[in-house]
Protein backbone atom coordinates (compact mmCIF):
# COMPACT_ATOMS: atom_id res chain seq x y z
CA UNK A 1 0.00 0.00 0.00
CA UNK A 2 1.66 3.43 -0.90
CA UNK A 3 1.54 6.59 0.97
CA UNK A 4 -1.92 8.45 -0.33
CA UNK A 5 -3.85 4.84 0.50
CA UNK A 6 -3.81 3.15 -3.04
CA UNK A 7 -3.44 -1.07 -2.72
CA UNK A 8 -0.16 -3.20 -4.09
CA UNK A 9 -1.55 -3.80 -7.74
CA UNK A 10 -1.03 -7.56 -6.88
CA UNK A 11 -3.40 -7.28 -3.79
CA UNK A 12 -6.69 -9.42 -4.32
CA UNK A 13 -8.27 -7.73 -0.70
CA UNK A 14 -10.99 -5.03 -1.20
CA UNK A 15 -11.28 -2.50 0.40
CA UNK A 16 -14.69 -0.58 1.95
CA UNK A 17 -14.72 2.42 3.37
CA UNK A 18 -17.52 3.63 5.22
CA UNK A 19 -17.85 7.34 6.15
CA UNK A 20 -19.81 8.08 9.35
CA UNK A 21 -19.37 6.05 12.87
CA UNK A 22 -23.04 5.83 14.20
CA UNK A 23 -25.63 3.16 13.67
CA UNK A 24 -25.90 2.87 9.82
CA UNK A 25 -22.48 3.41 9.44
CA UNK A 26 -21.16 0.94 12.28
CA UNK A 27 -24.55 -1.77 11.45
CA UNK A 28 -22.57 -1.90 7.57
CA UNK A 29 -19.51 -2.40 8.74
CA UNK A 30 -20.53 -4.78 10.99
CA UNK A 31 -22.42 -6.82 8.79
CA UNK A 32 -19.92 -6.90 6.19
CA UNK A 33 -17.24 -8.25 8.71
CA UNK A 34 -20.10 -10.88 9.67
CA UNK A 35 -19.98 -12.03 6.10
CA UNK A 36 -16.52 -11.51 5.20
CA UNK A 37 -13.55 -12.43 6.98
CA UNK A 38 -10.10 -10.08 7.32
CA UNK A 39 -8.23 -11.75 4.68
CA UNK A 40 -11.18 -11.27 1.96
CA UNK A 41 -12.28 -7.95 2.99
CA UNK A 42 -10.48 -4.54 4.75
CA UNK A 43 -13.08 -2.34 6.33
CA UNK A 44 -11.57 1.36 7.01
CA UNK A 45 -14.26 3.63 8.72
CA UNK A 46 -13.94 7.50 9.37
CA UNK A 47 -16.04 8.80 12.21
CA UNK A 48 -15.11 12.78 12.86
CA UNK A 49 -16.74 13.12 16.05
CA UNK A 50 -15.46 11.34 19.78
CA UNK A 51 -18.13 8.47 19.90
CA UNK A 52 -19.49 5.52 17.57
CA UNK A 53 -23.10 3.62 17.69
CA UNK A 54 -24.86 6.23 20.24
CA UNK A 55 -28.29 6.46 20.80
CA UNK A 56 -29.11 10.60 19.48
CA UNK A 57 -32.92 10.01 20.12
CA UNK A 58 -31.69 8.89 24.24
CA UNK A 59 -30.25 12.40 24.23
CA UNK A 60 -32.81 14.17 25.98
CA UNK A 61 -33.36 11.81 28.82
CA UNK A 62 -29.74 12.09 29.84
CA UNK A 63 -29.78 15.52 29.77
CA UNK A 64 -33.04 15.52 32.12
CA UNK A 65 -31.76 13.28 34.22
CA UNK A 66 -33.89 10.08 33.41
CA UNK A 67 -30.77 8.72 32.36
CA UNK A 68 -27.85 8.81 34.76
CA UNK A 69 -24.36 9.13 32.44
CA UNK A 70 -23.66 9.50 28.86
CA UNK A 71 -21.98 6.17 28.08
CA UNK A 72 -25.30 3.99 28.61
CA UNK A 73 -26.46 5.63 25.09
CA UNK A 74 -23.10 4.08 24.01
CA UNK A 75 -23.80 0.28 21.99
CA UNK A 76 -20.18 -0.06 21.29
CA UNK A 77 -17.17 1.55 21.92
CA UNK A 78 -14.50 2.49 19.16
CA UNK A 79 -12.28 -0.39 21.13
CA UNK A 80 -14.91 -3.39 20.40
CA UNK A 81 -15.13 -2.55 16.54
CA UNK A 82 -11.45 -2.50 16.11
CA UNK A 83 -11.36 -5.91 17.51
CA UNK A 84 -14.25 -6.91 15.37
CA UNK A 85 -11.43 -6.39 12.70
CA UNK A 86 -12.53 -2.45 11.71
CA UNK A 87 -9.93 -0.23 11.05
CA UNK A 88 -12.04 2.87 12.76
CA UNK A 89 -10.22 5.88 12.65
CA UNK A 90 -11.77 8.27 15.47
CA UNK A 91 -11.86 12.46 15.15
CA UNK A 92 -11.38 12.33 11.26
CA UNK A 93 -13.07 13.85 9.13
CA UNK A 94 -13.72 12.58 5.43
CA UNK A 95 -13.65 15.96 3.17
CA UNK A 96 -14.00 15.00 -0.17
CA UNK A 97 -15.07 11.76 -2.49
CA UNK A 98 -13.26 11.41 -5.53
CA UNK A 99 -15.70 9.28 -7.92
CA UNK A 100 -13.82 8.69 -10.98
CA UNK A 101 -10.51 7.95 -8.80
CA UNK A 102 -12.45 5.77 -6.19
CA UNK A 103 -10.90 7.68 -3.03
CA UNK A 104 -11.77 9.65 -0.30
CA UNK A 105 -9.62 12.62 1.20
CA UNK A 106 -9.47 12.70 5.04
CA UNK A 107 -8.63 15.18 7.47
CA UNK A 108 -7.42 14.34 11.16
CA UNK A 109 -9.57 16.57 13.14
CA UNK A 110 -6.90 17.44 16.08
CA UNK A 111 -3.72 17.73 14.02
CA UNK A 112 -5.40 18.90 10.59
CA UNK A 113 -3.08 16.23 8.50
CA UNK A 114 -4.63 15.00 5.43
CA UNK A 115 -4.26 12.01 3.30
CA UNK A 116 -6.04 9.85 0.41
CA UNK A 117 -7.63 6.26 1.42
CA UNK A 118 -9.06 4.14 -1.75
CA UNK A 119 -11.99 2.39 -1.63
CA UNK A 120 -13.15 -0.79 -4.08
CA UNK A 121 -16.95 -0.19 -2.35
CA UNK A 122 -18.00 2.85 -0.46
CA UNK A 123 -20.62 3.59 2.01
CA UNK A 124 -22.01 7.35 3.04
CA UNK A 125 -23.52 7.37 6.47
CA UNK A 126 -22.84 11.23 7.18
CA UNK A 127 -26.35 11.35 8.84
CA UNK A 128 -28.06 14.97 9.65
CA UNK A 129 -27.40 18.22 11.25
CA UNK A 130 -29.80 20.63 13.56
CA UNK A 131 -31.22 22.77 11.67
CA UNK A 132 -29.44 26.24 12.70
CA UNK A 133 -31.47 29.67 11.35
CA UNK A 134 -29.91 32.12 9.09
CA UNK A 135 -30.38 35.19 11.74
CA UNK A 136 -28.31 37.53 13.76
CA UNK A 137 -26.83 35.75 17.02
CA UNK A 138 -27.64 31.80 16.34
CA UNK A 139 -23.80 30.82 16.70
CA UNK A 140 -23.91 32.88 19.85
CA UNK A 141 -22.41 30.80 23.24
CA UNK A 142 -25.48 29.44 24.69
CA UNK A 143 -27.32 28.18 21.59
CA UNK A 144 -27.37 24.36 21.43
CA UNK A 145 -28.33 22.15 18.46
CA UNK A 146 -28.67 18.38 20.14
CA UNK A 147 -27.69 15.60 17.73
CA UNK A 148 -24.91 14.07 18.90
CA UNK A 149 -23.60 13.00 22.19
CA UNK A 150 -20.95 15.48 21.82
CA UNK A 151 -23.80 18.45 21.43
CA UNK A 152 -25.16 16.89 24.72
CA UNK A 153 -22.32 17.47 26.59
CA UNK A 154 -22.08 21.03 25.20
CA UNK A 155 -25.35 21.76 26.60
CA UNK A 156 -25.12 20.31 29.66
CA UNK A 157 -21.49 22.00 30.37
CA UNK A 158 -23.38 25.64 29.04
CA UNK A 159 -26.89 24.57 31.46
CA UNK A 160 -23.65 24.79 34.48
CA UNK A 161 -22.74 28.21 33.28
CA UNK A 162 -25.96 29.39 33.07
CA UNK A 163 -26.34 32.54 35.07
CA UNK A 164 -29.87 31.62 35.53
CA UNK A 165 -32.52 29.13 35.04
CA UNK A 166 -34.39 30.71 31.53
CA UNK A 167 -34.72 28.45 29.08
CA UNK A 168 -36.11 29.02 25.34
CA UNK A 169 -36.51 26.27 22.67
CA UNK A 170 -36.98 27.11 19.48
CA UNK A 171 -39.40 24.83 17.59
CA UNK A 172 -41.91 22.54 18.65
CA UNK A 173 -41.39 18.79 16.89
CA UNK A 174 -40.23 15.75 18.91
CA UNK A 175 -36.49 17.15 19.47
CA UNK A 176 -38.16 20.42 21.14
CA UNK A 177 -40.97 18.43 22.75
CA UNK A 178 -38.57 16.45 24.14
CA UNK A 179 -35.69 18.82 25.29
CA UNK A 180 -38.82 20.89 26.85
CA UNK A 181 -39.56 18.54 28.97
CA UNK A 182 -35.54 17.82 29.58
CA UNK A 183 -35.14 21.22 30.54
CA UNK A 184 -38.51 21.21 33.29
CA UNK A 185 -36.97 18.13 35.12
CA UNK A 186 -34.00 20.32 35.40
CA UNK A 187 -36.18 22.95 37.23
CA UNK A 188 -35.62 25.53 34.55
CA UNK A 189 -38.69 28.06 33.15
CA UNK A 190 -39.23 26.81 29.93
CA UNK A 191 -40.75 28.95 26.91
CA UNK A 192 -41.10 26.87 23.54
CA UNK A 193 -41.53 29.60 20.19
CA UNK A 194 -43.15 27.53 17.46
CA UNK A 195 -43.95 28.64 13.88
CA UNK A 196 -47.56 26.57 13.80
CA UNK A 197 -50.55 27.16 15.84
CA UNK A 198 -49.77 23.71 17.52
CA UNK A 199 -46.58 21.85 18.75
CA UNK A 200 -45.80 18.18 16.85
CA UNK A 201 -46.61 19.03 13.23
CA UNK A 202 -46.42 15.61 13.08
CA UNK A 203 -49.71 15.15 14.05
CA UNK A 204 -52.90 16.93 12.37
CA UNK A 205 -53.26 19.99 14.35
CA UNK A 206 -56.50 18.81 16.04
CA UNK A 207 -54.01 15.84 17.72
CA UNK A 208 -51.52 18.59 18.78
CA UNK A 209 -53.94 20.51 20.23
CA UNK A 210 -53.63 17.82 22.65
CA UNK A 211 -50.07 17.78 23.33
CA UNK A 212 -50.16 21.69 23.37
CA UNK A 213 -52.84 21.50 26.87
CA UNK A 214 -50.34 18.83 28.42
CA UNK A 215 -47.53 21.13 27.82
CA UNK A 216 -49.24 23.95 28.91
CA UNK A 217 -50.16 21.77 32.33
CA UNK A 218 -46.27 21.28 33.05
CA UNK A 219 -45.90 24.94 33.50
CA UNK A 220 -44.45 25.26 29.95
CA UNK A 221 -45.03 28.95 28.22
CA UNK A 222 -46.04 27.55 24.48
CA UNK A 223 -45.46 30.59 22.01
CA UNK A 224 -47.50 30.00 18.70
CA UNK A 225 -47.70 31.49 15.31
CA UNK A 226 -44.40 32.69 15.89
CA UNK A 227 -40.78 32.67 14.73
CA UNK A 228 -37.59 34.08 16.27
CA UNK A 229 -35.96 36.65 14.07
CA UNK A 230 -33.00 37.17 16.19
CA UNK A 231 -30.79 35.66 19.75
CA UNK A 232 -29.60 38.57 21.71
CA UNK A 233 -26.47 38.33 23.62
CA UNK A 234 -25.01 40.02 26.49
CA UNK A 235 -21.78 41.85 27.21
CA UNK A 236 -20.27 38.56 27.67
CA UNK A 237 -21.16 37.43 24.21
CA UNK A 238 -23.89 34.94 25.64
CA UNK A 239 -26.84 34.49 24.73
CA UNK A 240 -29.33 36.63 26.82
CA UNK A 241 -32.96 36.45 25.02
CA UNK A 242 -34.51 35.60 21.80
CA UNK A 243 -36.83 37.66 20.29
CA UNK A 244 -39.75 37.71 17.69
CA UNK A 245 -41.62 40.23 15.64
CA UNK A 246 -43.36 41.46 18.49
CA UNK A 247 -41.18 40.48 22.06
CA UNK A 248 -38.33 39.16 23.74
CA UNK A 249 -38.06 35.94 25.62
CA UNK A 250 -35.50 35.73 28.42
CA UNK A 251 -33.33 32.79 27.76
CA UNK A 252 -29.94 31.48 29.71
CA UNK A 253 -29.48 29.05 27.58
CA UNK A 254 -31.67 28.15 23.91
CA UNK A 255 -32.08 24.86 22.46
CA UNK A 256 -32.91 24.23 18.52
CA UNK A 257 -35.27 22.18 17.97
CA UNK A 258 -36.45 23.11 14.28
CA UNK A 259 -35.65 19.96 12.71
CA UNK A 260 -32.72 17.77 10.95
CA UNK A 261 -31.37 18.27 7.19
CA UNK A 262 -29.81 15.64 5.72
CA UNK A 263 -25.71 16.21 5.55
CA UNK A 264 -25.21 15.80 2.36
CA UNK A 265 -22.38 18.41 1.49
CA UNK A 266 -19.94 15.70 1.04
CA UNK A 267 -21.86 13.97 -1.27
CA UNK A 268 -23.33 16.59 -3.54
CA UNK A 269 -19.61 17.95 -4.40
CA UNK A 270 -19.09 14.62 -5.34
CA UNK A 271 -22.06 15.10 -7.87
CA UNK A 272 -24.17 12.12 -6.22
CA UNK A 273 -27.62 12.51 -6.97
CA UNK A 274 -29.80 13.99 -4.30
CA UNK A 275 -33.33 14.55 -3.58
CA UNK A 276 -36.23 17.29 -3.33
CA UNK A 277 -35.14 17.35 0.28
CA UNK A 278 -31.58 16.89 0.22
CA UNK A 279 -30.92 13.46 1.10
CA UNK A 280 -29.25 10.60 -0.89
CA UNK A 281 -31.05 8.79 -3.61
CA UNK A 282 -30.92 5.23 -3.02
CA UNK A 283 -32.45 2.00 -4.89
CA UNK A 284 -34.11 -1.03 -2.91
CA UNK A 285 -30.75 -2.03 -2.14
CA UNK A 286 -29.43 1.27 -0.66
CA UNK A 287 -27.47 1.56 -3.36
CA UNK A 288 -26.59 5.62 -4.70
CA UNK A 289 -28.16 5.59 -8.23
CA UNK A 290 -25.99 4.98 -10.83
CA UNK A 291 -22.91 4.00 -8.42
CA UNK A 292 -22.57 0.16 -8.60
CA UNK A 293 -20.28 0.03 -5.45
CA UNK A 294 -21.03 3.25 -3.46
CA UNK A 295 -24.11 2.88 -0.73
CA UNK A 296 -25.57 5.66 1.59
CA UNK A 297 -28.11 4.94 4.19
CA UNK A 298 -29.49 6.55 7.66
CA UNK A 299 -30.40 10.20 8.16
CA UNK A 300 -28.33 11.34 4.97
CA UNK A 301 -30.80 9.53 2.44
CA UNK A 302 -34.90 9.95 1.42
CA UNK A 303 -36.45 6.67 1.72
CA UNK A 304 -39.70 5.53 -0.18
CA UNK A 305 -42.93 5.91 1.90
CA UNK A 306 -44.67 3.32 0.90
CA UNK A 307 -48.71 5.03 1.91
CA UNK A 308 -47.88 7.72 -0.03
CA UNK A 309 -45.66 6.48 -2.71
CA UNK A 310 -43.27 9.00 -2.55
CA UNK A 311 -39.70 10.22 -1.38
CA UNK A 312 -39.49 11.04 2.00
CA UNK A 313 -37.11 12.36 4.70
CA UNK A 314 -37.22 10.32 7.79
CA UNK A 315 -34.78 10.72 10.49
CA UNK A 316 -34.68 7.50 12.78
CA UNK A 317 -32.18 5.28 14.47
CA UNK A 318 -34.52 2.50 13.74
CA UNK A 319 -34.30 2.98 10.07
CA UNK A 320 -30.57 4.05 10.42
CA UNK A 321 -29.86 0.38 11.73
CA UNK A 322 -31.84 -1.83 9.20
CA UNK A 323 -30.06 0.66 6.42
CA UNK A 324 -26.92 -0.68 7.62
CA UNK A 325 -27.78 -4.04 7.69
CA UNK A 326 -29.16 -4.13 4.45
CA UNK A 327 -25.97 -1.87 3.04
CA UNK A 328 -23.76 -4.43 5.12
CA UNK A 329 -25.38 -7.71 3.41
CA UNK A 330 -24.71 -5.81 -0.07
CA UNK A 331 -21.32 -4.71 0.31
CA UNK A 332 -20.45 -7.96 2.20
CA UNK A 333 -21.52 -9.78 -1.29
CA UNK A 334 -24.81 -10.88 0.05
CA UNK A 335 -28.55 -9.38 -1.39
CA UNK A 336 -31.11 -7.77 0.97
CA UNK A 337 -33.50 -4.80 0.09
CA UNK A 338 -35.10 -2.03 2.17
CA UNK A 339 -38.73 -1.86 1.15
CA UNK A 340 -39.71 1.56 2.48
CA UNK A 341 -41.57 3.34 5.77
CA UNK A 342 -44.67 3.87 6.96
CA UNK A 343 -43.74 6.70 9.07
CA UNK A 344 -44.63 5.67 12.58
CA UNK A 345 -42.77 7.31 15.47
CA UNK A 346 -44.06 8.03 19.15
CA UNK A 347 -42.61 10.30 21.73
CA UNK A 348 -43.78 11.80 24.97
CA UNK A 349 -44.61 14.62 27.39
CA UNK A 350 -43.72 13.75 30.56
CA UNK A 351 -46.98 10.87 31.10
CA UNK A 352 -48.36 11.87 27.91
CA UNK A 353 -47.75 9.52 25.12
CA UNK A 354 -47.93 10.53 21.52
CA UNK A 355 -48.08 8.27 18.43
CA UNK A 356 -48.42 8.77 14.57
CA UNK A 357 -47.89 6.52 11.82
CA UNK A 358 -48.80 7.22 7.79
CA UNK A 359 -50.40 10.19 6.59
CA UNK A 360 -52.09 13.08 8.25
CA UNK A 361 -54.86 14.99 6.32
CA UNK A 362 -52.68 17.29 4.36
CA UNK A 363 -50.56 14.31 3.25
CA UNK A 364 -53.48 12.65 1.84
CA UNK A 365 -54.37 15.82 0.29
CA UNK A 366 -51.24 16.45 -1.52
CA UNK A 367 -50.76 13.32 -2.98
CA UNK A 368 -54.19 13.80 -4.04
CA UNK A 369 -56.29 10.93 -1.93
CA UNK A 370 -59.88 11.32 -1.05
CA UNK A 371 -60.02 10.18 2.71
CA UNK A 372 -62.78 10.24 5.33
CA UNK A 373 -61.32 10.63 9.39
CA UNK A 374 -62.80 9.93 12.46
CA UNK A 375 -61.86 10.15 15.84
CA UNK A 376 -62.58 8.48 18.93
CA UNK A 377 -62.20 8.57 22.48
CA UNK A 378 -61.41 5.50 24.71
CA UNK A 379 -59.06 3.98 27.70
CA UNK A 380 -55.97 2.06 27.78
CA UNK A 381 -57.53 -0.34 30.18
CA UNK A 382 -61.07 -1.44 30.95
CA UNK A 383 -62.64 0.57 32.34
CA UNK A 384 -63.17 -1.08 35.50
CA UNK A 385 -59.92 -1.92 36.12
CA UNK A 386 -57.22 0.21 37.90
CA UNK A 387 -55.27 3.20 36.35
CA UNK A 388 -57.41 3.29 33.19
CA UNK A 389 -56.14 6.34 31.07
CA UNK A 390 -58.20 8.17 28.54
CA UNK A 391 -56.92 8.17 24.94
CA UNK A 392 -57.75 9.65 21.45
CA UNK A 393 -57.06 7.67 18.66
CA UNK A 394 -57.73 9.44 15.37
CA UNK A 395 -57.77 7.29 11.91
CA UNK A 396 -57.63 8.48 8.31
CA UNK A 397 -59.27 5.96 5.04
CA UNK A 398 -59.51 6.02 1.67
CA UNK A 399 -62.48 6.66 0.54
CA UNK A 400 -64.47 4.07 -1.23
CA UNK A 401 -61.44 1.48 -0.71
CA UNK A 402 -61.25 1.99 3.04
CA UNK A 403 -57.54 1.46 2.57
CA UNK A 404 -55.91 2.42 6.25
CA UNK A 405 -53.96 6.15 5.54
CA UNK A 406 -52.70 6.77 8.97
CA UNK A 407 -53.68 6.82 12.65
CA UNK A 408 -52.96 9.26 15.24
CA UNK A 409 -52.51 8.67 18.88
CA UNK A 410 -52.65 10.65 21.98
CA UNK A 411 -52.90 9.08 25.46
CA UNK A 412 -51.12 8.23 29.06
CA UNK A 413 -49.63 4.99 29.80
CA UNK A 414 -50.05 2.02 27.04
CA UNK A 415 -51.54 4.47 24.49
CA UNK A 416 -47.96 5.16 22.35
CA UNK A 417 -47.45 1.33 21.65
CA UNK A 418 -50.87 0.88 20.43
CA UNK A 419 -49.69 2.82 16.77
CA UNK A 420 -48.01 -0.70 15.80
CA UNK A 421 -50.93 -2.29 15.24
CA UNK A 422 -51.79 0.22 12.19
CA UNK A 423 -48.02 0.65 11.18
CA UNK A 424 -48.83 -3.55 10.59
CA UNK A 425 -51.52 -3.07 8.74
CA UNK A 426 -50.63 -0.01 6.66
CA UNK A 427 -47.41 -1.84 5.78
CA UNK A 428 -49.71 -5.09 4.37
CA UNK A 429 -51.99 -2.30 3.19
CA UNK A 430 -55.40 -3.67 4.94
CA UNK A 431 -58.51 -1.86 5.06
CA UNK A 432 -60.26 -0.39 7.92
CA UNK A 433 -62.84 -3.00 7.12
CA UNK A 434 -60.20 -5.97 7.51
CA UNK A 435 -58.64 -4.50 10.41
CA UNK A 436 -61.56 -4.67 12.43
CA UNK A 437 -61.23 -8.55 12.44
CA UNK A 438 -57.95 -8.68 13.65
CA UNK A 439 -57.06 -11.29 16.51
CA UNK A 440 -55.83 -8.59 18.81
CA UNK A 441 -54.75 -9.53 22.93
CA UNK A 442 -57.46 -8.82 25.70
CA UNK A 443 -57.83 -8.59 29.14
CA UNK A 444 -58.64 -6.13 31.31
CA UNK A 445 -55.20 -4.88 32.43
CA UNK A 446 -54.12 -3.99 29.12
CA UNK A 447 -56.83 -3.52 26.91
CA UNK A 448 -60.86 -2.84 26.66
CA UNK A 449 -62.81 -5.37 24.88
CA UNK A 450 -62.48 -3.80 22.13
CA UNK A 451 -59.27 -2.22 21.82
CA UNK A 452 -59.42 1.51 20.77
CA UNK A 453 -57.65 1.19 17.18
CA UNK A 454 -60.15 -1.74 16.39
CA UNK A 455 -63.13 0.96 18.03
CA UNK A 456 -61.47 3.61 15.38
CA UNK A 457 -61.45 0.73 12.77
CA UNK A 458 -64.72 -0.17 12.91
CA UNK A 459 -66.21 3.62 13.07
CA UNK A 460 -63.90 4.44 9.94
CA UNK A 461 -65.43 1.52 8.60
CA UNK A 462 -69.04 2.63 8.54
CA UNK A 463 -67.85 6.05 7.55
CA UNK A 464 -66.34 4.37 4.20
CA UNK A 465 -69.38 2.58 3.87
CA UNK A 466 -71.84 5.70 4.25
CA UNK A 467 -69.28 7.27 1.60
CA UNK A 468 -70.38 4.67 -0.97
CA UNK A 469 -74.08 3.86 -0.41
């Protein structure tokens, strides 16, 4: 091997390269190990940041406390893939892809040395960033973005500085749910600005109407209809307030929580085809279009939703993972295809649990399905029994077919859980009509006789079946 990373010409080892250290990344590397030994395959992988295979979406509870150090969101250490036989080079940074010469130029992060590593297959798990707004005072000490575990530290170490106990987040979708709620365990005064009239525009406004009370209830100051134009700072250079078109918030510290883009830089000076919202263009096999032996999965890629039949951005370690594992089997020499999402995620509010999977209303209407919705209210338990919880469960059809669109849930205890029965059947693409017959568990601890999607099912049902009469 010479100096800039080429092989001997009478090597017969490949070589993949993987850029990016977290789950997709790590879960390809992995899985290509699993299927090819040392001697057949070399497996170099560039992670710029201090960790590898965290959990980002665990963030939030160690920062409020709920869990008690930072290494228990660690799955494995930089130590155990090197002795998996992964050449993982730590606090490097991959700066540029060189198609036509298959190579990638590297940076060392601390030092700032550079050199040239060739690859035979390639695999671009660069993930996403926060979303940080173009306005005076965002880079300003005291404003946090929270994807990695190194961004959680930074917080934490700035929430110790903190001259007092103010606390502003900026956006209101799970990250900013979630840090919210963070940031009230910590005993902070919490103010969330948010550019809709309801937090979780994940959920059809009526549904976040109902995560906007329960906020509300924790002593949370929910700012609607509103965006920050500007983060004021002090004479110190910290931040000291954010303010909108028509006041100021107070704020110690600020927390983004606007969203993910995918990081794609790399890859779109490399002239690899992205998508309407920035991510990677994969096939089935999360192969990069028209590159034979270059992959790209996790938060840097637009998957296929497969309700809607369209490209989507979804952020999610659960994705990230099966991306890798799929990439791994590929680039290992094996075959294994990633179908698509259904978009189901769930989150929470302190007790509050909150659930969507598939399409809200103005999905369906964009894509241009007729739909009818209803919405029901039921419990988590029987009703008799002990510690029954109320929950809304709101369900979206096709007209005339009844095809299931998406559900919506909102409820305490046992109510999040509940949206994998519908992620089920939207992924075998049942009807309302057909999901009322499902074989579902019962008994009175965990259920009602009729267990609230199956009540939803069965009123969306009828609604279909007024539709067509």
């Amino acid at each position: 091997m010479d100096v800039n990373g080429a092989r001997d010409a009478r090597s017969t080892k490949e070589r993949l390269v993987v850029i990016g250290g977290d789950a997709a990344g790590m879960s390809a590397a992995s899985q290509a190990r699993r299927l090819r030994g040392p001697d057949e395959l070399e497996i170099v992988a560039f992670e710029r940041g201090h960790f590898t295979s965290f959990s980002a979406c665990g963030i939030p509870y160690w920062v409020g406390g709920d869990v008690g150090e930072r290494d228990l969101l660690i799955a494995r250490t930089p130590e155990e893939h090197r002795a998996r036989g992964i050449d993982l080079r730590m606090r490097t940074e991959v700066t540029e892809i060189d198609v036509a010469a298959s190579r990638v130029r590297a940076r060392d992060v601390d030092s700032g040395a550079e050199s040239w590593t060739s690859y035979d297959k390639l695999v671009i798990t660069t993930g996403a960033r926060p979303v940080r707004p173009d306005m005076p005072g965002a880079d300003a000490p005291g404003v946090h973005g929270v994807q990695t575990l190194d961004d959680g530290q930074a917080l934490l170490d700035s929430l110790a500085r903190a001259r007092g106990r103010r606390a502003v987040v900026i956006g209101a979708g799970y990250i900013g749910v979630e840090m919210a709620e963070s940031l009230i365990k910590r005993g902070y005064e919490v103010t969330v600005v948010n550019r809709g009239r309801e937090p979780m525009s994940t959920l059809d406004p009526d549904m976040g109407r109902l995560v906007h009370r329960a906020m509300s209830g924790l002593g949370i100051t929910m700012v609607d209809d509103a965006e920050v134009t500007k983060v004021l700072t002090g004479d110190d250079g910290r931040v000291r307030a954010v303010a909108t078109a028509d006041a100021e918030y107070p704020a110690d510290v600020v927390v983004l929580g606007i969203g993910v883009r995918p990081e794609t830089a790399l890859a779109r000076a490399a002239g690899l085809p992205l998508g309407a919202r920035g991510g990677l263009l994969t096939d089935r096999a999360m192969r990069v279009r028209g590159h034979e032996n270059i992959w790209a999965g996790g938060d840097c890629v637009e998957v296929l939703d497969l309700v809607s039949g369209q490209l989507r951005h979804v952020p999610l370690g659960t994705h990230a993972n099966k991306h890798g594992q799929i990439i791994g089997t590929n680039a290992g020499g094996g075959y294994a295809t990633f179908p698509g999402v259904v978009g189901t995620a769930v989150s929470k509010v302190c007790d509050l649990e909150i659930a969507r999977t598939g399409l809200r209303e103005k999905d369906a209407r964009r894509v241009g399905l007729k739909f009818e919705t209803v919405t029901i209210e039921s419990t988590s338990r029987a009703g008799y029994y002990p510690g029954a919880s109320p929950m809304t469960v709101k369900m979206i059809a096709e007209r005339r077919t009844g095809r299931l669109l998406g559900v919506q849930i909102v409820g305490r205890e046992g109510a999040a859980k509940r949206v994998d029965i519908a992620a089920v059947a939207l992924t075998a693409g049942l009807t309302v009509e057909q999901m009322t017959t499902l074989d579902l568990g019962y008994a009175p601890p965990f259920s009602p006789v009729w267990d609230p999607v199956l009540v939803a099912a069965r009123k969306a049902a009828a609604k279909v079946r007024d539709s067509t009469a």
